[in-house]
PDB file of N, CA and C in Angstrom:
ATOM      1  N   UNK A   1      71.746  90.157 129.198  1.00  0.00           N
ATOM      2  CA  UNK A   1      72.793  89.508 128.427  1.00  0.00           C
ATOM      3  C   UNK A   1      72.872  90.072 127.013  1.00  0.00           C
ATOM      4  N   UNK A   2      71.612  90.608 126.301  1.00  0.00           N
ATOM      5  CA  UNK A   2      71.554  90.801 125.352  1.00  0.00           C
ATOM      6  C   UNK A   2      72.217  92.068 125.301  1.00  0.00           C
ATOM      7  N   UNK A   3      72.232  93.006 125.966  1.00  0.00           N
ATOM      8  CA  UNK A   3      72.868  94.312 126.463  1.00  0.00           C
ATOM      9  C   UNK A   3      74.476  94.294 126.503  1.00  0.00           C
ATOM     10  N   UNK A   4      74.449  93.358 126.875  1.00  0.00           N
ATOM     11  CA  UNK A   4      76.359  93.216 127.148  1.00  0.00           C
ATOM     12  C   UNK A   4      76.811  92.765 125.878  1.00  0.00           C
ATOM     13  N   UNK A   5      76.341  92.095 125.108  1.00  0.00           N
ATOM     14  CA  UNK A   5      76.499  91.409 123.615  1.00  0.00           C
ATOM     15  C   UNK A   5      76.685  92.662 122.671  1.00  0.00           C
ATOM     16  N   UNK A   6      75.239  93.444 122.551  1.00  0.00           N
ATOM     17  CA  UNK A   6      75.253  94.295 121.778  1.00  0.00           C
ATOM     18  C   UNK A   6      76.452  95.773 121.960  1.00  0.00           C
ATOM     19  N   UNK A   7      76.874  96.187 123.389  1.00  0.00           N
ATOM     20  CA  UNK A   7      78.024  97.142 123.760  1.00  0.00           C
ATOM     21  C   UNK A   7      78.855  96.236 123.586  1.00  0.00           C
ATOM     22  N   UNK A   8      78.964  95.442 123.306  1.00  0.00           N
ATOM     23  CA  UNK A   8      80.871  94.520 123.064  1.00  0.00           C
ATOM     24  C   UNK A   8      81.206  94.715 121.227  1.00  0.00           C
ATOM     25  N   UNK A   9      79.766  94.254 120.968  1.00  0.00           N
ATOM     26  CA  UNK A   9      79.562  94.321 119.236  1.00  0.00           C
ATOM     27  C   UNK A   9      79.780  95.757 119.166  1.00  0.00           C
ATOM     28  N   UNK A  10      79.411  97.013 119.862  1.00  0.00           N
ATOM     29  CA  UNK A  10      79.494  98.515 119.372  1.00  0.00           C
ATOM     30  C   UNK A  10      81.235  98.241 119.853  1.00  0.00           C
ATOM     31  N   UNK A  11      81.741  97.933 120.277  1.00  0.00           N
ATOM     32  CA  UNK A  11      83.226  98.641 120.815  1.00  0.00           C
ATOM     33  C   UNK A  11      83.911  97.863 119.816  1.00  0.00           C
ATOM     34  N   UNK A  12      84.248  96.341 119.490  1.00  0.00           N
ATOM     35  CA  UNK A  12      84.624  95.540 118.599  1.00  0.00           C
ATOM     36  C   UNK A  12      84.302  96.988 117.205  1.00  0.00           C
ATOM     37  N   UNK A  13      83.339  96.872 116.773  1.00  0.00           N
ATOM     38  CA  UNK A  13      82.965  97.882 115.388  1.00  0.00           C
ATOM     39  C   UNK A  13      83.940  99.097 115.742  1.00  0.00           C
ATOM     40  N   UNK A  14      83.808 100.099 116.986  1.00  0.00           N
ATOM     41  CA  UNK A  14      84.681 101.063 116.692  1.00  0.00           C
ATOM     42  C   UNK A  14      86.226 100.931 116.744  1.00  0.00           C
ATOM     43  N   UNK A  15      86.355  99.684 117.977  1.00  0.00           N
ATOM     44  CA  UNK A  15      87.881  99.414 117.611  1.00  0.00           C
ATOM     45  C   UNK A  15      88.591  99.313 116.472  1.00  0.00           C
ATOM     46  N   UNK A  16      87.435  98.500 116.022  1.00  0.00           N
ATOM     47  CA  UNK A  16      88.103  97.783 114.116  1.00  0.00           C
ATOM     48  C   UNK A  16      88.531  99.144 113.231  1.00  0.00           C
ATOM     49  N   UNK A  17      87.222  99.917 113.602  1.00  0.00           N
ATOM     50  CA  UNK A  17      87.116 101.283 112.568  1.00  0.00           C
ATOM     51  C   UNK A  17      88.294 101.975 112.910  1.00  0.00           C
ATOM     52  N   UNK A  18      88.687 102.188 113.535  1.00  0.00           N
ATOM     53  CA  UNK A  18      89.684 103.064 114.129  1.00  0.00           C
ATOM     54  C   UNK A  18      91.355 102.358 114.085  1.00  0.00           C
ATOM     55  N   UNK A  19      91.155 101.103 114.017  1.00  0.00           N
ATOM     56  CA  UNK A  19      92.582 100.153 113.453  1.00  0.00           C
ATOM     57  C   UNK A  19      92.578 100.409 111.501  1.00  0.00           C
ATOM     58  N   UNK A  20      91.171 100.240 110.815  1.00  0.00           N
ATOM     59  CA  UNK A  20      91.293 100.545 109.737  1.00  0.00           C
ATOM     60  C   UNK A  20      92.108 101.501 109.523  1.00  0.00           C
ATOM     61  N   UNK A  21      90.994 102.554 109.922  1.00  0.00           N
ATOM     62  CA  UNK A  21      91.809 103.995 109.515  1.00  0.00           C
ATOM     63  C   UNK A  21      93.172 103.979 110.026  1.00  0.00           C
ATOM     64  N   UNK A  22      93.785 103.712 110.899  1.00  0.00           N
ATOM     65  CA  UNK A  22      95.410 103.915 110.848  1.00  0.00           C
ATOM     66  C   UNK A  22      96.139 103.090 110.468  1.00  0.00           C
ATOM     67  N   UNK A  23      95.644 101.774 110.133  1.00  0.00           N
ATOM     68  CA  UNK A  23      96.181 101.213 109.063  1.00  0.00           C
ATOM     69  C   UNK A  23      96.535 101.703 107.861  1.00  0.00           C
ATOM     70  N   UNK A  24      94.952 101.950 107.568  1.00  0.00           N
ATOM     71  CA  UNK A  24      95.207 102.719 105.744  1.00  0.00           C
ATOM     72  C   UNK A  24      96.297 104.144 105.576  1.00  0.00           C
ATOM     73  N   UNK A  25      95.577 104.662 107.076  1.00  0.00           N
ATOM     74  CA  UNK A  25      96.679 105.893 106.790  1.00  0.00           C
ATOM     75  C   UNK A  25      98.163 105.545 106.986  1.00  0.00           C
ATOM     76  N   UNK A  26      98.837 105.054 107.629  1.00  0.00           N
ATOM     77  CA  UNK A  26     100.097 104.675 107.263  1.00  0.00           C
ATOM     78  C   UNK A  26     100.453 104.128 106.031  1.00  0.00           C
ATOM     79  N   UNK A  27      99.261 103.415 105.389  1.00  0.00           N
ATOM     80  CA  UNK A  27      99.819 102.922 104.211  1.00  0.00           C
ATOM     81  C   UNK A  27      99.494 103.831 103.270  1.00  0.00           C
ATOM     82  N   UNK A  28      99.201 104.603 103.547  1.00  0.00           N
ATOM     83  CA  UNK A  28      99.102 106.051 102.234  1.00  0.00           C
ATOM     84  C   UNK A  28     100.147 106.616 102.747  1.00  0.00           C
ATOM     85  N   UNK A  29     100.615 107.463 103.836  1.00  0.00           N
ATOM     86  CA  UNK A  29     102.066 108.117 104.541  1.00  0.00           C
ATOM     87  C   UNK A  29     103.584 107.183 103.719  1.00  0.00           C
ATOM     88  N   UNK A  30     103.424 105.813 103.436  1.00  0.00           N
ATOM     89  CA  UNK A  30     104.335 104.970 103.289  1.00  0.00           C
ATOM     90  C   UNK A  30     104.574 105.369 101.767  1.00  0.00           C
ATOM     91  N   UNK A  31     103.521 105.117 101.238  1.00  0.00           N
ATOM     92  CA  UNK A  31     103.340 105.309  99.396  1.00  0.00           C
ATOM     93  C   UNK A  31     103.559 106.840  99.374  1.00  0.00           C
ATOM     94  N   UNK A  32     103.411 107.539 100.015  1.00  0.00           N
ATOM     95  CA  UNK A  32     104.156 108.921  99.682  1.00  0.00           C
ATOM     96  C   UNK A  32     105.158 109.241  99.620  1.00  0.00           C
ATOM     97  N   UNK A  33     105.701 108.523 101.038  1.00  0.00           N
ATOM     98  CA  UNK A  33     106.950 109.010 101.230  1.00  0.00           C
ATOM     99  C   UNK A  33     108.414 108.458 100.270  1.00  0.00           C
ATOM    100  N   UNK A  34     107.725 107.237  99.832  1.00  0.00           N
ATOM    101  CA  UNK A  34     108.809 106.568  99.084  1.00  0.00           C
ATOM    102  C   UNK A  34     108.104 106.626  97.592  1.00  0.00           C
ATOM    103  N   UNK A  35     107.471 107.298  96.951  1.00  0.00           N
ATOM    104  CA  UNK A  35     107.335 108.223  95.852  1.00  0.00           C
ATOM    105  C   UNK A  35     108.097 109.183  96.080  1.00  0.00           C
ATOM    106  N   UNK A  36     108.593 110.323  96.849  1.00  0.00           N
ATOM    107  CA  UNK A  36     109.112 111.368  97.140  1.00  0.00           C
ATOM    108  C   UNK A  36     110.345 110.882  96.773  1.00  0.00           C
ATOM    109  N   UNK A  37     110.639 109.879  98.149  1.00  0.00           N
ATOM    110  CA  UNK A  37     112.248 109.208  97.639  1.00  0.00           C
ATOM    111  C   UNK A  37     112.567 108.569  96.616  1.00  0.00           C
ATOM    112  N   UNK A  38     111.959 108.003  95.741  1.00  0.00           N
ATOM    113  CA  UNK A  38     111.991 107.363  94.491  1.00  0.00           C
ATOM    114  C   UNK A  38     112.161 108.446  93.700  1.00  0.00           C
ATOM    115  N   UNK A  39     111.423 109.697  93.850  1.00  0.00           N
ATOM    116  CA  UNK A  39     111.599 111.226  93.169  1.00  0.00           C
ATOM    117  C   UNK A  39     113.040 111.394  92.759  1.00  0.00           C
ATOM    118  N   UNK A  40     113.418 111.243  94.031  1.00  0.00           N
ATOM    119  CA  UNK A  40     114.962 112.199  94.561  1.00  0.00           C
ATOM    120  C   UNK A  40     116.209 111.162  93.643  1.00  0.00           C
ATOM    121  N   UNK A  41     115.319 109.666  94.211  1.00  0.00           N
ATOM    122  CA  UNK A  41     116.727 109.450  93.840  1.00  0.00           C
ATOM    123  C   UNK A  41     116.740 108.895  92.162  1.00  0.00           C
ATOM    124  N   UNK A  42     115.533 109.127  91.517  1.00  0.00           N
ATOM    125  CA  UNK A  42     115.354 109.164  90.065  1.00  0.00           C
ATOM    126  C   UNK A  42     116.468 110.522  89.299  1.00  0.00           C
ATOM    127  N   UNK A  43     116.105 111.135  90.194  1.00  0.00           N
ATOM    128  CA  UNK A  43     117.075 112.422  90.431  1.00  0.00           C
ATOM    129  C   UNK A  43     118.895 112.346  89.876  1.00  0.00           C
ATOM    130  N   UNK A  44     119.245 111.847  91.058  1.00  0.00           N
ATOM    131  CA  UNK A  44     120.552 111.454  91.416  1.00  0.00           C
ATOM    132  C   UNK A  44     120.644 110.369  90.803  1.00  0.00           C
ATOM    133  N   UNK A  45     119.881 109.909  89.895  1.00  0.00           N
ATOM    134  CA  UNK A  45     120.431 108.675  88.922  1.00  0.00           C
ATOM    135  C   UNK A  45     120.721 107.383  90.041  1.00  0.00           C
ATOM    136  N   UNK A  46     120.152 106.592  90.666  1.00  0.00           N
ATOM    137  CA  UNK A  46     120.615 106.080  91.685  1.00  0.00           C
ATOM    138  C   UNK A  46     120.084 104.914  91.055  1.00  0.00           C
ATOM    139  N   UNK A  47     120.707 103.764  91.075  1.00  0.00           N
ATOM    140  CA  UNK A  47     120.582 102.295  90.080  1.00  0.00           C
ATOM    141  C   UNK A  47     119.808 101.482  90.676  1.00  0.00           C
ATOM    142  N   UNK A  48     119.316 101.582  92.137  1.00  0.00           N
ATOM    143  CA  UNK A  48     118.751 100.867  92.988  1.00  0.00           C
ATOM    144  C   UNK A  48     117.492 101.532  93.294  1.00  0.00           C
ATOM    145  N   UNK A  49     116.739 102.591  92.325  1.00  0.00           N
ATOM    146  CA  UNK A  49     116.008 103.169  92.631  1.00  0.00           C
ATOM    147  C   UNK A  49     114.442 102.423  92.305  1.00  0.00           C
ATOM    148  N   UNK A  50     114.581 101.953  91.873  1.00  0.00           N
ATOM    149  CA  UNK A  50     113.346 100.942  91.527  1.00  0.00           C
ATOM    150  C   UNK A  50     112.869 100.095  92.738  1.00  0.00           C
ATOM    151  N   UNK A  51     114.216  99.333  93.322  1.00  0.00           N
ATOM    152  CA  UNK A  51     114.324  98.114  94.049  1.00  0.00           C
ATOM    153  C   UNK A  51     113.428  99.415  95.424  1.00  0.00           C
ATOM    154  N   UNK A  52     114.396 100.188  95.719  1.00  0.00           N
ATOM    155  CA  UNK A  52     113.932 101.034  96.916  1.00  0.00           C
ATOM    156  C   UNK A  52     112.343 101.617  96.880  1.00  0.00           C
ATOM    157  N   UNK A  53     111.823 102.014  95.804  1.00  0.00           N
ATOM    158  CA  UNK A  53     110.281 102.262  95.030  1.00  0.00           C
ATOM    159  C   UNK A  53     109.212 101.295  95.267  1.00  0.00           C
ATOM    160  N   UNK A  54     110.127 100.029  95.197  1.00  0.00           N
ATOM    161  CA  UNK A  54     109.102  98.729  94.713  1.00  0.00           C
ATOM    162  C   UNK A  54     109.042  98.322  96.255  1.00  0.00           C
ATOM    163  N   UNK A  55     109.910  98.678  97.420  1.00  0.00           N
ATOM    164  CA  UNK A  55     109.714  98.087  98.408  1.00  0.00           C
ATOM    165  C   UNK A  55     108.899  99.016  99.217  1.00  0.00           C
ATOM    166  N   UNK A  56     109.111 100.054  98.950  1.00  0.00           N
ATOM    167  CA  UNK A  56     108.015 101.359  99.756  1.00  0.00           C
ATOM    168  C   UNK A  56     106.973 100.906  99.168  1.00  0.00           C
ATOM    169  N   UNK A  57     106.283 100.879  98.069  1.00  0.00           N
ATOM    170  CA  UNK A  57     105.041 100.249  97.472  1.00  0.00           C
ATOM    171  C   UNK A  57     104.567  99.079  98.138  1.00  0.00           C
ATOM    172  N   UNK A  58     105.538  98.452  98.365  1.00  0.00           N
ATOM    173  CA  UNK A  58     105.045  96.968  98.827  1.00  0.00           C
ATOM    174  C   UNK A  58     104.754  96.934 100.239  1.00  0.00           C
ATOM    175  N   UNK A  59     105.190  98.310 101.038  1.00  0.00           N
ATOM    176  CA  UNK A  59     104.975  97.972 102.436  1.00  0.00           C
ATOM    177  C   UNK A  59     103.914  99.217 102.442  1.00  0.00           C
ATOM    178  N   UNK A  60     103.357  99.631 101.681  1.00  0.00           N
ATOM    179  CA  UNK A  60     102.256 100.747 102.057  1.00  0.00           C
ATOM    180  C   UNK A  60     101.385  99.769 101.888  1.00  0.00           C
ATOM    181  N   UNK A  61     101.423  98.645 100.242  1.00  0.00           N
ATOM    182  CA  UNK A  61      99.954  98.080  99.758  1.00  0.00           C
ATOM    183  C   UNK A  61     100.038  96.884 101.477  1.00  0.00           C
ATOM    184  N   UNK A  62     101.264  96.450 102.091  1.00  0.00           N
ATOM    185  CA  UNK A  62     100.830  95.829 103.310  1.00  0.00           C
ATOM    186  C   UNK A  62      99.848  96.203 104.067  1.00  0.00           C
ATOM    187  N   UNK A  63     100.097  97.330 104.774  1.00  0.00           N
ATOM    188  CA  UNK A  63      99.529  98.065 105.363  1.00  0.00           C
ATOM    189  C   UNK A  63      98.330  98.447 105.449  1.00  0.00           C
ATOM    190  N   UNK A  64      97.948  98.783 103.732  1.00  0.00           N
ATOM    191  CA  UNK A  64      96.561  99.105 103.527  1.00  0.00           C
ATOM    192  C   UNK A  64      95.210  97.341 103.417  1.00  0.00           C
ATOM    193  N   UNK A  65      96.755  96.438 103.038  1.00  0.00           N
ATOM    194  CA  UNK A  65      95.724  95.246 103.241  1.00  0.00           C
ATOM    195  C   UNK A  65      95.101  94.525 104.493  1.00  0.00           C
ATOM    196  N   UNK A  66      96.165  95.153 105.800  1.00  0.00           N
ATOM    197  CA  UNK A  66      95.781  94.893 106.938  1.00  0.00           C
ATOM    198  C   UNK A  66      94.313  95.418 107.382  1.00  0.00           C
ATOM    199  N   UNK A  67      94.079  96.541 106.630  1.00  0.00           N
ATOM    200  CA  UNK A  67      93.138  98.031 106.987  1.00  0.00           C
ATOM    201  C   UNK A  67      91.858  96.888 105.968  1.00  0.00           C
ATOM    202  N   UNK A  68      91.790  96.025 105.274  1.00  0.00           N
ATOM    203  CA  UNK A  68      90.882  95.435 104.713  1.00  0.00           C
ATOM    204  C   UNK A  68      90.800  94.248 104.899  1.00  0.00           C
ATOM    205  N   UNK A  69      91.938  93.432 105.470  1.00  0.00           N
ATOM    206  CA  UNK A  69      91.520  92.484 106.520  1.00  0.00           C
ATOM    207  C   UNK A  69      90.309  92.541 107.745  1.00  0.00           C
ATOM    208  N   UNK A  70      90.997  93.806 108.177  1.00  0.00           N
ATOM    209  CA  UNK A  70      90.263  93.999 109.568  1.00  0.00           C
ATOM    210  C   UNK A  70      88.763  94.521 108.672  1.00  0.00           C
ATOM    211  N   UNK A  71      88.071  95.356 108.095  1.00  0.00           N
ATOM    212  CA  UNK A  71      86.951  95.512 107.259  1.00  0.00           C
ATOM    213  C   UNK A  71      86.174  94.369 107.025  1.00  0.00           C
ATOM    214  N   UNK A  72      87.001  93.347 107.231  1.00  0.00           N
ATOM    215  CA  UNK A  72      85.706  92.107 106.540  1.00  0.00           C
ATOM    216  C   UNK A  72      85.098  91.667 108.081  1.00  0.00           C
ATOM    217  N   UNK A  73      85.640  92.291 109.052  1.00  0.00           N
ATOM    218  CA  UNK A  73      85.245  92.188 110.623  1.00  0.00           C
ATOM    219  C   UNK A  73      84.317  92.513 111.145  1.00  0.00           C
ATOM    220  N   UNK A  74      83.535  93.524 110.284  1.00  0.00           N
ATOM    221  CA  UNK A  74      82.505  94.758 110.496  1.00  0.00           C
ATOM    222  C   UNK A  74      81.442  94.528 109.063  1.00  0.00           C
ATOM    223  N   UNK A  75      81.785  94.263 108.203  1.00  0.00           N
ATOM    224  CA  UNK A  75      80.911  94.109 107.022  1.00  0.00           C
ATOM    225  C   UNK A  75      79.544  93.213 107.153  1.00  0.00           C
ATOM    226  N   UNK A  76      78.562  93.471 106.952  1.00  0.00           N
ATOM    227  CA  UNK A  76      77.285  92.595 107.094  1.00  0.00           C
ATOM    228  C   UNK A  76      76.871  91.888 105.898  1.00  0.00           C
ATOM    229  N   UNK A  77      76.762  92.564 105.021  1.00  0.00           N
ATOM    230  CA  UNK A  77      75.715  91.578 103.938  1.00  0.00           C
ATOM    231  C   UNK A  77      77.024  90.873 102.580  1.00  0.00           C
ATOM    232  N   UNK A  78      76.812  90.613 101.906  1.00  0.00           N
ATOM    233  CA  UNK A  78      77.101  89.523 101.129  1.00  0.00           C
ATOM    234  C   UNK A  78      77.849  90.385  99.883  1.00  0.00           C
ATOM    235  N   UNK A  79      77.329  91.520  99.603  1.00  0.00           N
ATOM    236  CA  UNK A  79      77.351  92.479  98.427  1.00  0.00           C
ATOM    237  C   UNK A  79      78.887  93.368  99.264  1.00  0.00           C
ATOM    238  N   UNK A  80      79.076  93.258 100.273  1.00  0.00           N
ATOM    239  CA  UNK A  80      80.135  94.589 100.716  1.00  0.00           C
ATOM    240  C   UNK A  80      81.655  93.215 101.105  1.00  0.00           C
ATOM    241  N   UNK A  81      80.860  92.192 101.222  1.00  0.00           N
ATOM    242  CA  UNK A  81      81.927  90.701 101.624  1.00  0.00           C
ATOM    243  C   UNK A  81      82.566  90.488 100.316  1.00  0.00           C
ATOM    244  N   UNK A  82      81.993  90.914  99.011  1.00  0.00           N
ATOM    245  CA  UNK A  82      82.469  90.398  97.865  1.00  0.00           C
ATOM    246  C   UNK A  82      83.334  91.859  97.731  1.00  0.00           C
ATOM    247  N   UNK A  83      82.829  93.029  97.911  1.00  0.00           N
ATOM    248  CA  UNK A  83      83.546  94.080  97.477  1.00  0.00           C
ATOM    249  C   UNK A  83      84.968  94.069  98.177  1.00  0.00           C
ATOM    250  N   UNK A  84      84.916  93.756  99.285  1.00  0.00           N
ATOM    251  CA  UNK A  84      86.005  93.674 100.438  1.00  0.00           C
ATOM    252  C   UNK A  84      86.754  92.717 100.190  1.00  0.00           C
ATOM    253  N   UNK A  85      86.684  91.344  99.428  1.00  0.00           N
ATOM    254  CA  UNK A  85      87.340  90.366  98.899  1.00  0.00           C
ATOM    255  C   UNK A  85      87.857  90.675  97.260  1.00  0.00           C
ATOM    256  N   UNK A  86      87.239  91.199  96.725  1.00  0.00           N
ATOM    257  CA  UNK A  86      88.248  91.705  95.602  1.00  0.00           C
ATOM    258  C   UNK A  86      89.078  92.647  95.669  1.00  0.00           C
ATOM    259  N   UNK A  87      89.032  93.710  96.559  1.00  0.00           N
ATOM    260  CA  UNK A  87      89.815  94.663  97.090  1.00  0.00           C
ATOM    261  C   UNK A  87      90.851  93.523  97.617  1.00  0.00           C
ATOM    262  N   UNK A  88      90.728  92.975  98.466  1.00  0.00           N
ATOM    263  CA  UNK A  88      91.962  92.127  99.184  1.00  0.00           C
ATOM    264  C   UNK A  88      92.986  91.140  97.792  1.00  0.00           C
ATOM    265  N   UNK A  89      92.067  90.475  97.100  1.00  0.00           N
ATOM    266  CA  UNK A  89      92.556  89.797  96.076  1.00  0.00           C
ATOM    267  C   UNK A  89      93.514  90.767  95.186  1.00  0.00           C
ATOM    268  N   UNK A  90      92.889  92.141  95.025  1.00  0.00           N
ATOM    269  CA  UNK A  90      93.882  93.320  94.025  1.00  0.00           C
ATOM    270  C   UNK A  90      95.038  93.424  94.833  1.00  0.00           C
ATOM    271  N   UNK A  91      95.149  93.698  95.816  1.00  0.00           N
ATOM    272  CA  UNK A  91      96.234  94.493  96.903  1.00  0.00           C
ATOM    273  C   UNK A  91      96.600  93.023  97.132  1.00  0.00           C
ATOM    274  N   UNK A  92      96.612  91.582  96.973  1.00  0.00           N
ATOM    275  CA  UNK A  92      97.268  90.838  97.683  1.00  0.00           C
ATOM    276  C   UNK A  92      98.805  90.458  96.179  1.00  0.00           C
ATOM    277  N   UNK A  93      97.742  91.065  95.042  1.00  0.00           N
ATOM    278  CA  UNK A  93      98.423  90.770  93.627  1.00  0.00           C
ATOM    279  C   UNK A  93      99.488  91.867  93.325  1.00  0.00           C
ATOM    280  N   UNK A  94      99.133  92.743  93.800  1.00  0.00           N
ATOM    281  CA  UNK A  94      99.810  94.013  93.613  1.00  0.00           C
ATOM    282  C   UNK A  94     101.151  93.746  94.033  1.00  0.00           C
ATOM    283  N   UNK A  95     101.208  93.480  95.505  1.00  0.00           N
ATOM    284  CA  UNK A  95     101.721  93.381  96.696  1.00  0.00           C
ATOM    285  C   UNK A  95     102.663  91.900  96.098  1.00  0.00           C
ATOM    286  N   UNK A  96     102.376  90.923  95.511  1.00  0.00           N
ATOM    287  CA  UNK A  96     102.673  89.909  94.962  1.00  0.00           C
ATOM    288  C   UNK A  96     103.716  90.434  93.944  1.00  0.00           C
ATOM    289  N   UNK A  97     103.295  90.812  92.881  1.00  0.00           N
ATOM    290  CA  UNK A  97     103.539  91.392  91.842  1.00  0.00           C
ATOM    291  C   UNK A  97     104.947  92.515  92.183  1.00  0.00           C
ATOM    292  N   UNK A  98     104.600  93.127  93.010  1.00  0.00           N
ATOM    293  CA  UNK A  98     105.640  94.148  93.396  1.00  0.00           C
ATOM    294  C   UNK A  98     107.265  93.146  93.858  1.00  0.00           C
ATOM    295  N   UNK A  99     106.307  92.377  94.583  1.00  0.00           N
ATOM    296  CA  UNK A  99     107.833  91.399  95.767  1.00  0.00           C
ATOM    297  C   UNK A  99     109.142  91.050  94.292  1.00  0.00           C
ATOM    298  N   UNK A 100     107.783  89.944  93.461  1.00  0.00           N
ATOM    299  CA  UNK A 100     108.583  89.283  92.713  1.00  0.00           C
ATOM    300  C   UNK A 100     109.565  90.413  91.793  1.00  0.00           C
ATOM    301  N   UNK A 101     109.022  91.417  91.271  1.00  0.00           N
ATOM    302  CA  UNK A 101     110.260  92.367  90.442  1.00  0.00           C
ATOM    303  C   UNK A 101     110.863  93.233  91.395  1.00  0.00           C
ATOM    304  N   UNK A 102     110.425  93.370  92.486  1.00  0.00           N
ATOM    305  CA  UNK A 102     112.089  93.512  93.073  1.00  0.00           C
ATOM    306  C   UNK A 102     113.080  92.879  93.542  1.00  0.00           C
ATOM    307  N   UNK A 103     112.758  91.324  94.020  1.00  0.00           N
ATOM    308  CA  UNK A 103     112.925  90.125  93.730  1.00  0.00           C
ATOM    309  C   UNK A 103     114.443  90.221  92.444  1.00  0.00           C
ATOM    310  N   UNK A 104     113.566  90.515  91.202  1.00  0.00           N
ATOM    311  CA  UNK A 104     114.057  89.952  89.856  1.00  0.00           C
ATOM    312  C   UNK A 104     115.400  91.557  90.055  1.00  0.00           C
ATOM    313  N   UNK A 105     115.011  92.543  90.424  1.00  0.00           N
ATOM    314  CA  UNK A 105     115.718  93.422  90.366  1.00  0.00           C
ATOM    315  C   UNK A 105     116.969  93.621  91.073  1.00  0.00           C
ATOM    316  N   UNK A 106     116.642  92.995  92.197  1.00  0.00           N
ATOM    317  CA  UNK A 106     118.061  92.761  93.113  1.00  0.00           C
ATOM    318  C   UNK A 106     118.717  91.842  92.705  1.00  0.00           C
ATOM    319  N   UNK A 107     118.482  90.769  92.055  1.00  0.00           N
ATOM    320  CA  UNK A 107     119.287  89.637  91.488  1.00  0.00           C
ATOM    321  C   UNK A 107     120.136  90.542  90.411  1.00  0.00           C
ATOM    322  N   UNK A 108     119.710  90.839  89.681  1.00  0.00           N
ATOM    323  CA  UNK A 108     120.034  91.660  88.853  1.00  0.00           C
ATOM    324  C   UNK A 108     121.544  92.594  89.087  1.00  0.00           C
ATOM    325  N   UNK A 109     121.053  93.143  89.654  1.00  0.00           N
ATOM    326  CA  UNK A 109     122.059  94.326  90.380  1.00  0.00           C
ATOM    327  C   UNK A 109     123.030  93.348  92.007  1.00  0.00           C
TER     328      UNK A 109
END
């Protein structure tokens, strides 16, 4: 029994690891790509370019918070639970922070 516990606990750990990582990596692919487009259309003078910036931002920092959700799944001691909870608390503020001024920006416009 103890055997079947411990291979469920190894597959759970690599599943998680492997949802992290493509979590995070989409949410880095996301924050690039709409930096690029925020580039372009800083460019072209485009009035809505913020609103479009602030929402690519906001769906990469999603993304990457899912990737640290799932992290507190796998974490053992007390010292990596706190590191993994202020990471979540930054990215949940960010992510907060972002909604409301584009929020304020679309009213706006």
């Amino acid at each position: 029994m103890l055997e079947i516990m411990e291979v469920l606990e190894h597959v759970l750990r690599n599943v998680a690891n492997l949802a992290i990582l493509l979590f995070e990596c989409v949410g880095v692919c996301v924050v690039i790509i709409s930096g690029i487009h925020g580039l372009f259309s800083y460019i072209r003078k485009d009035p809505k370019t913020r609103i479009h910036l602030g929402h690519g931002l906001e769906m990469g920092l999603t993304f990457m918070l899912c990737g640290e959700i799932l992290r507190t799944i796998i974490v053992r001691d007390l010292e990596e639970i706190a590191i993994v909870g202020g990471i979540i608390v930054l990215r949940v503020a960010l992510t907060l922070l972002l909604h409301w001024e584009r929020k304020n920006d679309q009213a706006e416009h």
